[in-house]
PDB file of N, CA and C in Angstrom:
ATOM      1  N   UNK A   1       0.835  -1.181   0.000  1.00  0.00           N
ATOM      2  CA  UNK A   1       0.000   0.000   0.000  1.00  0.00           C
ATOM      3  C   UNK A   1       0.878   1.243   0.000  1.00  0.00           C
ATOM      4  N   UNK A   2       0.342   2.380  -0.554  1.00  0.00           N
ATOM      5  CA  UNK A   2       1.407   3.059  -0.579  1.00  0.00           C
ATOM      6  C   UNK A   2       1.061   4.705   0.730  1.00  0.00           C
ATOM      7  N   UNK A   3       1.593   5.149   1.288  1.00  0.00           N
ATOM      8  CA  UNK A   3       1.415   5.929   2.132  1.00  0.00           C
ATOM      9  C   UNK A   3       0.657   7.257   2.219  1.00  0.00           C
ATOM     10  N   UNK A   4      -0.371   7.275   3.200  1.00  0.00           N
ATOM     11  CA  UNK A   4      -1.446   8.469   2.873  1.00  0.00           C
ATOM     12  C   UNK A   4      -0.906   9.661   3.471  1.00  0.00           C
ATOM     13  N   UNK A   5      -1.253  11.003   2.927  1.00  0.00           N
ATOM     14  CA  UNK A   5      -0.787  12.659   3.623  1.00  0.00           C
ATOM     15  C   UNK A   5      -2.425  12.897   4.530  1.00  0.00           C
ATOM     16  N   UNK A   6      -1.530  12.720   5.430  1.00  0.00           N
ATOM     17  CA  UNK A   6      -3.018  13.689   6.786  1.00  0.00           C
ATOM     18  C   UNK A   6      -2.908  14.480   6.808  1.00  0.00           C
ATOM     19  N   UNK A   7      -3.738  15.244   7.148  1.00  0.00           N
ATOM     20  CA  UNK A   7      -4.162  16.993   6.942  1.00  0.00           C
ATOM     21  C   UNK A   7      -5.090  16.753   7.741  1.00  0.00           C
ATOM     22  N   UNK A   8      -5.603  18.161   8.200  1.00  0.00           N
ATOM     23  CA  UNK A   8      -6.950  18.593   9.377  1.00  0.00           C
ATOM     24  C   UNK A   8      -8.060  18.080   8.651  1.00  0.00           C
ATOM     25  N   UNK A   9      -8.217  18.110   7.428  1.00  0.00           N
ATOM     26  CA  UNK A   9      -9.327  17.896   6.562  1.00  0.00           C
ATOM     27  C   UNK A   9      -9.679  16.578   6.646  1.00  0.00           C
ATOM     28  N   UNK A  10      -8.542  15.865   6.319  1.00  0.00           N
ATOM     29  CA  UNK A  10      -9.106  14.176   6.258  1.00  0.00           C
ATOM     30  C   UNK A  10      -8.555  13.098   7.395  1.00  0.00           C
ATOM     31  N   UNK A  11      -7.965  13.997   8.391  1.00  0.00           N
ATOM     32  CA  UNK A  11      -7.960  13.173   9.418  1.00  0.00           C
ATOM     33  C   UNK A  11      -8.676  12.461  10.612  1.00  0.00           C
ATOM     34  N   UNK A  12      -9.792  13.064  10.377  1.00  0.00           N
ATOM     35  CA  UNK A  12     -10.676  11.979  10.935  1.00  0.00           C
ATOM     36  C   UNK A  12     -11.287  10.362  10.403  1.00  0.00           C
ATOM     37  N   UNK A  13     -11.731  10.757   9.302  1.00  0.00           N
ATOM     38  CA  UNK A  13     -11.973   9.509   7.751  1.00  0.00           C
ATOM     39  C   UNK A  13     -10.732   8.465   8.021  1.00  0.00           C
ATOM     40  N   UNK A  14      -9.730   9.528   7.548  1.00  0.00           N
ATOM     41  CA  UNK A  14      -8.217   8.240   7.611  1.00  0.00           C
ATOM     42  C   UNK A  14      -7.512   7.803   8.453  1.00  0.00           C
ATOM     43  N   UNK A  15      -7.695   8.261   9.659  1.00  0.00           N
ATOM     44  CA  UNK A  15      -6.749   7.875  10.920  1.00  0.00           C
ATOM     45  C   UNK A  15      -8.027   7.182  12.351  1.00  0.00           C
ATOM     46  N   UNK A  16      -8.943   8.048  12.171  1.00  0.00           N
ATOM     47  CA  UNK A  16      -9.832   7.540  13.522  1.00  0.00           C
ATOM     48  C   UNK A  16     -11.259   6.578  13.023  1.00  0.00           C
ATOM     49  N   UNK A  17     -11.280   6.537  11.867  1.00  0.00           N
ATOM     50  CA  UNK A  17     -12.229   5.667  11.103  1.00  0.00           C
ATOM     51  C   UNK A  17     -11.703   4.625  10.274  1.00  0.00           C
ATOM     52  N   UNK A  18     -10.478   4.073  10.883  1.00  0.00           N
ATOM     53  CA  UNK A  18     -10.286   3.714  10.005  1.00  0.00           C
ATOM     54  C   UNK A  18     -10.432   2.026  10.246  1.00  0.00           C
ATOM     55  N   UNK A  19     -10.400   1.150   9.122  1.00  0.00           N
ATOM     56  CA  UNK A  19     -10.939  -0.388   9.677  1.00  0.00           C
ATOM     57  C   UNK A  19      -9.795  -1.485  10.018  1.00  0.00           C
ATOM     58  N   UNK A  20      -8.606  -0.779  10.315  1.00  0.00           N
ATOM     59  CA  UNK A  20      -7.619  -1.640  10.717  1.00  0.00           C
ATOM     60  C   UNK A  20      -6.296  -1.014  11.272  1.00  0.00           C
ATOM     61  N   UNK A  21      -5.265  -1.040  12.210  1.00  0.00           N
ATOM     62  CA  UNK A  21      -4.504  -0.695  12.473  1.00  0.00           C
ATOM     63  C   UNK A  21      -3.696   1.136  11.700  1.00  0.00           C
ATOM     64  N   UNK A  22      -3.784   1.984  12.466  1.00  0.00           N
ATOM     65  CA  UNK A  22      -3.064   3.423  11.311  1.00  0.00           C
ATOM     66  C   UNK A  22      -1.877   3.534  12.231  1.00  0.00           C
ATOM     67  N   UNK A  23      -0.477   3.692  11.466  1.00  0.00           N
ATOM     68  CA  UNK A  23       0.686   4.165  11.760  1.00  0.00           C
ATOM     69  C   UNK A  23       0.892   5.593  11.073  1.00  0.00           C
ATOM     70  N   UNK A  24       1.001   6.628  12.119  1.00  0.00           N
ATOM     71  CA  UNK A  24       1.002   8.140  11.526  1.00  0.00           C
ATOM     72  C   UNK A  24       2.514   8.704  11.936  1.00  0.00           C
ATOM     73  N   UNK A  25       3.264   9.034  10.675  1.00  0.00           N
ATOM     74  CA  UNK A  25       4.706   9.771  11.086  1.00  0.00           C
ATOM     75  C   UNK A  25       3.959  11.010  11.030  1.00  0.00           C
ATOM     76  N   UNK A  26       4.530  11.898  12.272  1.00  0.00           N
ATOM     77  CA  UNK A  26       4.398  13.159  12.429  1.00  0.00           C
ATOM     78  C   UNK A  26       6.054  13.686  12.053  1.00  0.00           C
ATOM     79  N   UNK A  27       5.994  14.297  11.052  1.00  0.00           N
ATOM     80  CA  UNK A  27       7.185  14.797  10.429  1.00  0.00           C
ATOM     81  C   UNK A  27       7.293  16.328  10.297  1.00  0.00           C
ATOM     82  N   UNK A  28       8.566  16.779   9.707  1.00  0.00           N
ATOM     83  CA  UNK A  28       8.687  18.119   8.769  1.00  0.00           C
ATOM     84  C   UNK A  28       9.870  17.942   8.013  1.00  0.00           C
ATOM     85  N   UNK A  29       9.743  18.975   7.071  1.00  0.00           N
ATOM     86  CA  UNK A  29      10.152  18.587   6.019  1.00  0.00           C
ATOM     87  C   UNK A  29      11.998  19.016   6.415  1.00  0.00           C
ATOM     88  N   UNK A  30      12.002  19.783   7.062  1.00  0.00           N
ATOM     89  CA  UNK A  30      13.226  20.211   7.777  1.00  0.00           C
ATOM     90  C   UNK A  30      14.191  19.489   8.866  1.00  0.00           C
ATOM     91  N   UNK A  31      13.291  18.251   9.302  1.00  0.00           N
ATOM     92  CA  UNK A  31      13.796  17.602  10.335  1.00  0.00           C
ATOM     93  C   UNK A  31      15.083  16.350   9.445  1.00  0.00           C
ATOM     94  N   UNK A  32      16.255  16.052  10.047  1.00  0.00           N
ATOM     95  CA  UNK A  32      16.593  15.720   9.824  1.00  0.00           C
ATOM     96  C   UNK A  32      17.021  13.849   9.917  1.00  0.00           C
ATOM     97  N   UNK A  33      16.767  13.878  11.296  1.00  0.00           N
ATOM     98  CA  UNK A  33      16.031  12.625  11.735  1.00  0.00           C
ATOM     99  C   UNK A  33      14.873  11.828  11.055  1.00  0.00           C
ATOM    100  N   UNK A  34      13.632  12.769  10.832  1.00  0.00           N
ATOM    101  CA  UNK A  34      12.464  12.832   9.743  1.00  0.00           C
ATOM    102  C   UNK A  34      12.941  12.347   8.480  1.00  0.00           C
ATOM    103  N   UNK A  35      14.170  13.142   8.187  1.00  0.00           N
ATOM    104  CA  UNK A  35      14.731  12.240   6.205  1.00  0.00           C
ATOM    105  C   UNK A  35      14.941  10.966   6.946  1.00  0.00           C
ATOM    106  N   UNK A  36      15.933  10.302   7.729  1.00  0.00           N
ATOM    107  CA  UNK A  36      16.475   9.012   8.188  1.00  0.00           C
ATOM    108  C   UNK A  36      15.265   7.981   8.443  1.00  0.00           C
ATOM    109  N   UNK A  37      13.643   8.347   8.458  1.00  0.00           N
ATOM    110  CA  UNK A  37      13.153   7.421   9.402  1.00  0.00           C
ATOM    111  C   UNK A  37      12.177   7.561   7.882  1.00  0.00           C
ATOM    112  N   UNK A  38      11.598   8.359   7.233  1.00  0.00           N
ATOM    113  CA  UNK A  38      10.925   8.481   6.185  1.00  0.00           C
ATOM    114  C   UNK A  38      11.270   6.930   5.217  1.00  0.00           C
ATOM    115  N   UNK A  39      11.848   6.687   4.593  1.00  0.00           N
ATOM    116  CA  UNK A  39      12.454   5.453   4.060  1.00  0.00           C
ATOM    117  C   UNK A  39      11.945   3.810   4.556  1.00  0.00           C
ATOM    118  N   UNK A  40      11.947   4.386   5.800  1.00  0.00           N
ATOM    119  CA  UNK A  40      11.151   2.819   7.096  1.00  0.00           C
ATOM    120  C   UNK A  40      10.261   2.962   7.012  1.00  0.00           C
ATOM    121  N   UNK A  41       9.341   4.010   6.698  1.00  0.00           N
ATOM    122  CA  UNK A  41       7.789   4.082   7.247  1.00  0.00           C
ATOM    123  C   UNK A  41       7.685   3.634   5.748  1.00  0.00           C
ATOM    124  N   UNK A  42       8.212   4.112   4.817  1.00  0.00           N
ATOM    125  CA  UNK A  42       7.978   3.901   3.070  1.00  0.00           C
ATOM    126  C   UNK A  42       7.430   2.169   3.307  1.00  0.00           C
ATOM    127  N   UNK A  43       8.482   1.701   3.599  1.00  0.00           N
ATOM    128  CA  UNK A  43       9.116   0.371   3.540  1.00  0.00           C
ATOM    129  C   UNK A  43       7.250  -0.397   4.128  1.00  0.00           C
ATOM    130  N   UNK A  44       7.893   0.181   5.182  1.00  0.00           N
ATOM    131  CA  UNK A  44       6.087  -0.679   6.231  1.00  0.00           C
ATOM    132  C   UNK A  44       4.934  -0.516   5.442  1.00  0.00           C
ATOM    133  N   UNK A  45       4.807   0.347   4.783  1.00  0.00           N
ATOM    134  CA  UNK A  45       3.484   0.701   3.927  1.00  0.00           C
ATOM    135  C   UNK A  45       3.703  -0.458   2.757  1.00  0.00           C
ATOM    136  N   UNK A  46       4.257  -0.921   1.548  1.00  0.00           N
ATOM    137  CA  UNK A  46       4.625  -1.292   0.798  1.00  0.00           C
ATOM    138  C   UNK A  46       4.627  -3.021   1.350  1.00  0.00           C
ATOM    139  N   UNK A  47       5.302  -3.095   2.302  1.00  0.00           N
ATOM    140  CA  UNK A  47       5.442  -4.642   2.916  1.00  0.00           C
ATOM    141  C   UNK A  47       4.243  -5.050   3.599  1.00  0.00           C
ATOM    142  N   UNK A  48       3.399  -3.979   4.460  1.00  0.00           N
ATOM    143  CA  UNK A  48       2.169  -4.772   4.926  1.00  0.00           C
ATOM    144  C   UNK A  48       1.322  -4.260   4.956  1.00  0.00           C
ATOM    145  N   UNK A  49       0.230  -4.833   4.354  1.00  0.00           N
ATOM    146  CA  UNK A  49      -1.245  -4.329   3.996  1.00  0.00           C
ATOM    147  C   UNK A  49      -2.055  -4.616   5.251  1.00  0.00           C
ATOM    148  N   UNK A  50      -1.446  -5.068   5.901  1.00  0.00           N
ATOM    149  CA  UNK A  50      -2.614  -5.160   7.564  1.00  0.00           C
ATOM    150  C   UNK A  50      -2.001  -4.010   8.369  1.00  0.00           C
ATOM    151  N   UNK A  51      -1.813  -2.941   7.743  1.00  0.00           N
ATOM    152  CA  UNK A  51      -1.867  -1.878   8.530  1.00  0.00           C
ATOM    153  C   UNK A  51      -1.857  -0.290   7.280  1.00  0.00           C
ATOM    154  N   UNK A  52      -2.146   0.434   7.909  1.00  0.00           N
ATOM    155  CA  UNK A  52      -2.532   1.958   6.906  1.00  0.00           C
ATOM    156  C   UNK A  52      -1.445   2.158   7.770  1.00  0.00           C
ATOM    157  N   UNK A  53      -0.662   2.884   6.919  1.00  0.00           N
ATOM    158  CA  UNK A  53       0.370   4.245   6.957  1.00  0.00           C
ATOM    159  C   UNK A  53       0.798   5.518   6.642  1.00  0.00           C
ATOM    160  N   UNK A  54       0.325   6.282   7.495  1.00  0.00           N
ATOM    161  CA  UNK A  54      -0.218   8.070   7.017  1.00  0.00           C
ATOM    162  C   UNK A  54       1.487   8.647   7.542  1.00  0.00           C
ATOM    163  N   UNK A  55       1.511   9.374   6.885  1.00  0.00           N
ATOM    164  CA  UNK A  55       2.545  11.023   6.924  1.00  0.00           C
ATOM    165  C   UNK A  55       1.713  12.400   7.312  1.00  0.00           C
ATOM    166  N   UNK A  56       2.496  13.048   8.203  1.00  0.00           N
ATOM    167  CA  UNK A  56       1.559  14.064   8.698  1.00  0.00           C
ATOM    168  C   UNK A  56       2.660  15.379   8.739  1.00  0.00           C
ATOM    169  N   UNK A  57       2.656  16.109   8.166  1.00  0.00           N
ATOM    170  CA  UNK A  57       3.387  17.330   8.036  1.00  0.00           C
ATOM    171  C   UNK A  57       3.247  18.420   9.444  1.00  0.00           C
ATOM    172  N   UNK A  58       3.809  18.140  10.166  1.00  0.00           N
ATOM    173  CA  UNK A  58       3.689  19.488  11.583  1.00  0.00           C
ATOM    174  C   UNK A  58       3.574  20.376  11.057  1.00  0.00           C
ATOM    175  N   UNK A  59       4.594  20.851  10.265  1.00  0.00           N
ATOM    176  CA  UNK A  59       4.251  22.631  10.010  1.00  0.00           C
ATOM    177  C   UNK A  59       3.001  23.151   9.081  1.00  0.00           C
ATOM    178  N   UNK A  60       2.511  21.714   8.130  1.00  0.00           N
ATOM    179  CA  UNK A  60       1.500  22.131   7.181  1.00  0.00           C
ATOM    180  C   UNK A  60       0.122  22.058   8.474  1.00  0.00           C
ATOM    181  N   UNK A  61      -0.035  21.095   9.170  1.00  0.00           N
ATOM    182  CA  UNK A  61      -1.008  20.993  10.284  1.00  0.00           C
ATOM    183  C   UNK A  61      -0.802  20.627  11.877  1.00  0.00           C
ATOM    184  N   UNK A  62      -0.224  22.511  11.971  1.00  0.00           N
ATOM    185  CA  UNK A  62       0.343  22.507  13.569  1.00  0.00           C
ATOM    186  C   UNK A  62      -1.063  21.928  14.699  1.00  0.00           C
ATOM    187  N   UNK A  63      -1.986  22.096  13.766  1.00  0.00           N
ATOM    188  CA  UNK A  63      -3.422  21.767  15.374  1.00  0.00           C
ATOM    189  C   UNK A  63      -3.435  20.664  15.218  1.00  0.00           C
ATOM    190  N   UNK A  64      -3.102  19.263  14.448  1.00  0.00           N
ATOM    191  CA  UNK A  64      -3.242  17.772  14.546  1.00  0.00           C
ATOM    192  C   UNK A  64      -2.132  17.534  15.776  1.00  0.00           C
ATOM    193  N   UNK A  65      -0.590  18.629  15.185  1.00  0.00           N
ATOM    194  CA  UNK A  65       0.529  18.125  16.017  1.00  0.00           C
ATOM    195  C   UNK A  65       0.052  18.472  17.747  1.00  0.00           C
ATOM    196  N   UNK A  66      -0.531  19.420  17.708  1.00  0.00           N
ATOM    197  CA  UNK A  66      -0.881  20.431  18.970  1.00  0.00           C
ATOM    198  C   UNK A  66      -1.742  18.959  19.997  1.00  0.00           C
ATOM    199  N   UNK A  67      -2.755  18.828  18.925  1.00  0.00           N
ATOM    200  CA  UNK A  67      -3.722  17.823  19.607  1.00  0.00           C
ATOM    201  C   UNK A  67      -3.452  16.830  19.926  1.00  0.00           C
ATOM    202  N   UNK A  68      -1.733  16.292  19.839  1.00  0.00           N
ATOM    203  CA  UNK A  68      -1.599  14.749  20.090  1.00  0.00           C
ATOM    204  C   UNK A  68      -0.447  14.966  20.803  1.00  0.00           C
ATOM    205  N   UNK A  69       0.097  16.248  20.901  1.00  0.00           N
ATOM    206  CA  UNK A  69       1.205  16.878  21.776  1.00  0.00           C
ATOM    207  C   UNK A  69       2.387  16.307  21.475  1.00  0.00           C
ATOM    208  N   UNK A  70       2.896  16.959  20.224  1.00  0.00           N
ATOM    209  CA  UNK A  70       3.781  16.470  19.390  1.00  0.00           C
ATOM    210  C   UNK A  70       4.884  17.591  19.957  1.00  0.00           C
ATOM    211  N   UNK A  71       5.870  16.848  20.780  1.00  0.00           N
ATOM    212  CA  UNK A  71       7.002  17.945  21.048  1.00  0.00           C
ATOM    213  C   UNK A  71       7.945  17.965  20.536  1.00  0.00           C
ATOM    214  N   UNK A  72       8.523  16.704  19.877  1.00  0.00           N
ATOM    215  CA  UNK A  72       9.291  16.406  19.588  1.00  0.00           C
ATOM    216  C   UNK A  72       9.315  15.446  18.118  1.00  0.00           C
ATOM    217  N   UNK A  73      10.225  15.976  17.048  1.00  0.00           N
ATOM    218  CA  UNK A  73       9.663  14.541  15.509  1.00  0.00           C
ATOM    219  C   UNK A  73      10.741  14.306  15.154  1.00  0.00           C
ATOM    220  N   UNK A  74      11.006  13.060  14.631  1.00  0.00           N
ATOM    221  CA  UNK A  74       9.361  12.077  14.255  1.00  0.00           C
ATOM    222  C   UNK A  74       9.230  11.939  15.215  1.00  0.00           C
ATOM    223  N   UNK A  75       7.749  11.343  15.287  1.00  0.00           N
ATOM    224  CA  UNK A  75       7.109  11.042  16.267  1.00  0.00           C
ATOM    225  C   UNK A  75       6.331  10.210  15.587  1.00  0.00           C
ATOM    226  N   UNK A  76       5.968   8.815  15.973  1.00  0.00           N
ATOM    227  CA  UNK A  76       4.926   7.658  15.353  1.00  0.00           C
ATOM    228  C   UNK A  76       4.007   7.744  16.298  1.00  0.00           C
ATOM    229  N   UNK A  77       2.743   7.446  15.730  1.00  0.00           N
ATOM    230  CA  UNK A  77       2.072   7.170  16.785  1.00  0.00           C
ATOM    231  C   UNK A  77       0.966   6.012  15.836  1.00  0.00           C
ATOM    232  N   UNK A  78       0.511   5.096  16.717  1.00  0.00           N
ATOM    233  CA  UNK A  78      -0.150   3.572  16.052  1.00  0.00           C
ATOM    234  C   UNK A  78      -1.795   3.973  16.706  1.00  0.00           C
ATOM    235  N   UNK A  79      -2.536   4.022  15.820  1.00  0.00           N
ATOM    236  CA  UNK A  79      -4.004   4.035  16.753  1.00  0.00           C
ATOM    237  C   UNK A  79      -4.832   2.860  16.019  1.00  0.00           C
ATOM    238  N   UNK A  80      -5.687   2.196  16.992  1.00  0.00           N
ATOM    239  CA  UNK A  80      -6.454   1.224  16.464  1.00  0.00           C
ATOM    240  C   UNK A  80      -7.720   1.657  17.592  1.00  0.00           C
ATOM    241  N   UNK A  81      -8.444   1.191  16.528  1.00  0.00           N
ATOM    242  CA  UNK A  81     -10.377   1.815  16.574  1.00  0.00           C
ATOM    243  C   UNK A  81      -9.938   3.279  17.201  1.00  0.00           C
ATOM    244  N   UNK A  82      -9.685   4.468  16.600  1.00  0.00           N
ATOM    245  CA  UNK A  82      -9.683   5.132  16.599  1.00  0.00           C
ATOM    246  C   UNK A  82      -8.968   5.951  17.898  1.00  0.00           C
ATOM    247  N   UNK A  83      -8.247   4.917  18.617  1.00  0.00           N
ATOM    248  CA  UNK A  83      -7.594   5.269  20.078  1.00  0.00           C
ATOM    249  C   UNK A  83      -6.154   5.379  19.682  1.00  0.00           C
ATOM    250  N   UNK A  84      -5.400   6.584  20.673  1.00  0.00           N
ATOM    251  CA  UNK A  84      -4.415   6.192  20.360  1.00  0.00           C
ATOM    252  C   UNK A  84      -3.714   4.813  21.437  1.00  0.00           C
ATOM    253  N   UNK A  85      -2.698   3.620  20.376  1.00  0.00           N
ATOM    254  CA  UNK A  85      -2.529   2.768  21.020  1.00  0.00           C
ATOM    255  C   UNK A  85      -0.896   2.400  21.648  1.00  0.00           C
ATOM    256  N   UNK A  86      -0.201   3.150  20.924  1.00  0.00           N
ATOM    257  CA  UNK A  86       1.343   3.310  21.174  1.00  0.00           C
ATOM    258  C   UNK A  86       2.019   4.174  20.438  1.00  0.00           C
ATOM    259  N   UNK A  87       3.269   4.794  21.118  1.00  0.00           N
ATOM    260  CA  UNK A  87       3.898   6.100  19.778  1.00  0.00           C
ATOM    261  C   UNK A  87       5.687   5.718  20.553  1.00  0.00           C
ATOM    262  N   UNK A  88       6.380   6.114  19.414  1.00  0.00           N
ATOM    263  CA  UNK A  88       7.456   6.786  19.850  1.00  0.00           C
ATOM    264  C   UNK A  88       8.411   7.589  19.163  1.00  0.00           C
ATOM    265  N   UNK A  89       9.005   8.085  19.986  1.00  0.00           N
ATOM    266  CA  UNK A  89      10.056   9.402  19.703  1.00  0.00           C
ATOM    267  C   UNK A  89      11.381   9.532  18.932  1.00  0.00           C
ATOM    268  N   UNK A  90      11.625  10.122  18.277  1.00  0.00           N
ATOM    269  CA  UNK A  90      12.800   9.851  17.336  1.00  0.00           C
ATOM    270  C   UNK A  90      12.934   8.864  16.296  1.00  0.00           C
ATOM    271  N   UNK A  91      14.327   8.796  15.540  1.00  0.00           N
ATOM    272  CA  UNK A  91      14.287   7.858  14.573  1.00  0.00           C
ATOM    273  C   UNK A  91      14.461   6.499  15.556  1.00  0.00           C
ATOM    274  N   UNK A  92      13.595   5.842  14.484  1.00  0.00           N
ATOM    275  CA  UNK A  92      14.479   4.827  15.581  1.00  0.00           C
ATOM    276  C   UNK A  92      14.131   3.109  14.501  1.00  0.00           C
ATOM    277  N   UNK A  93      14.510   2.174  14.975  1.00  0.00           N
ATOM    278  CA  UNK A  93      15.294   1.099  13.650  1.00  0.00           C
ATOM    279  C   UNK A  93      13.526   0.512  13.479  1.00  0.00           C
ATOM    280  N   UNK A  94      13.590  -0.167  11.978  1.00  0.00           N
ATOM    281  CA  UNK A  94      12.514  -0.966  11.695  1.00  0.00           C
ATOM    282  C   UNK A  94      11.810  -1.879  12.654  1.00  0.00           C
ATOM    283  N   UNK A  95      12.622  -2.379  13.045  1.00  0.00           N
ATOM    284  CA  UNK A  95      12.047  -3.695  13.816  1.00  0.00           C
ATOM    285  C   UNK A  95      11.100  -3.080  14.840  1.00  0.00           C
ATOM    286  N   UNK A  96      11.904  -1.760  15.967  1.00  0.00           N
ATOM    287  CA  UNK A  96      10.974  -1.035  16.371  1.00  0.00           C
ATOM    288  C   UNK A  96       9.625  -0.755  16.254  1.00  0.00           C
ATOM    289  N   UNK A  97       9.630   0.154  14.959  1.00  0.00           N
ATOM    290  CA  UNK A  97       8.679   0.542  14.244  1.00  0.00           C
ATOM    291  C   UNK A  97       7.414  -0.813  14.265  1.00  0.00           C
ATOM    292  N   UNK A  98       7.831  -2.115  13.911  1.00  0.00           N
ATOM    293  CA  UNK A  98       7.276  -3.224  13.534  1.00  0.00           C
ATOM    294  C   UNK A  98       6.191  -3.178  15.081  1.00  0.00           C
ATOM    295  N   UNK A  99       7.216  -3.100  15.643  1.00  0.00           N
ATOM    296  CA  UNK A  99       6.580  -4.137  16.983  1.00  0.00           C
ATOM    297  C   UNK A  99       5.765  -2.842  17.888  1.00  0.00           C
ATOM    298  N   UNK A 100       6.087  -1.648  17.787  1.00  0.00           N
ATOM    299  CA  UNK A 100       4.752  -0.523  17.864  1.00  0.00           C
ATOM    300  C   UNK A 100       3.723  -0.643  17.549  1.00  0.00           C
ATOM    301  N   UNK A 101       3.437  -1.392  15.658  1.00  0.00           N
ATOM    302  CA  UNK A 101       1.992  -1.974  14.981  1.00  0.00           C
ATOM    303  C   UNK A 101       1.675  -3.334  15.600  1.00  0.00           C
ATOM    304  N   UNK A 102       2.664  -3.688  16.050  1.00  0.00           N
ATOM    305  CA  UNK A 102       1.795  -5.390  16.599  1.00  0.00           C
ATOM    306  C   UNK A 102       2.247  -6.470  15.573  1.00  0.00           C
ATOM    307  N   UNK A 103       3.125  -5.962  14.474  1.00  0.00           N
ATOM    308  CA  UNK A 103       3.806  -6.631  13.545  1.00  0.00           C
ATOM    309  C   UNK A 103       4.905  -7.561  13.607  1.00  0.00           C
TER     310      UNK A 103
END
């Protein structure tokens, strides 16, 4: 599958409605950590279809980052039925990433 852009507009539909596991990078385009971890999240989208994988731009939609109290990016965060269910901070290695989705 290939990776969805959240925005204020369609983030309710694609992240809290959605019918199976969502992994959301909270990114910017400036972060540099953000280039290093971008590539993994690519990867997870592409390798497993039992989970949605959104990209979320902080600076394009500071009130999504505001609302989930994004202090620090990347920042993942995994929500299932519309809760959030685990997140974490910085880049950090695939396998990680994996076992955040339940993968």
């Amino acid at each position: 599958m290939s990776v969805t852009v959240i925005t204020n507009d369609n983030f309710e539909e694609e992240v809290l409605k959605a019918d199976k596991p969502v992994l959301v990078d909270f990114w910017a385009v400036w972060c540099g950590p953000c280039k290093r971890l971008s590539p993994l999240v690519d990867q997870i989208a592409e390798e497993n279809d039992g989970v949605k994988v959104c990209k979320c731009n902080v600076d394009d939609n500071p009130e999504l980052a505001q609302r989930f109290g994004i202090m620090s990016i990347p920042t993942l965060i995994v929500f299932k039925n519309g809760e959030v269910a685990d997140q974490s901070v910085g880049a950090v290695p695939k396998d990680r990433i994996l076992s955040l989705i339940g993968l």
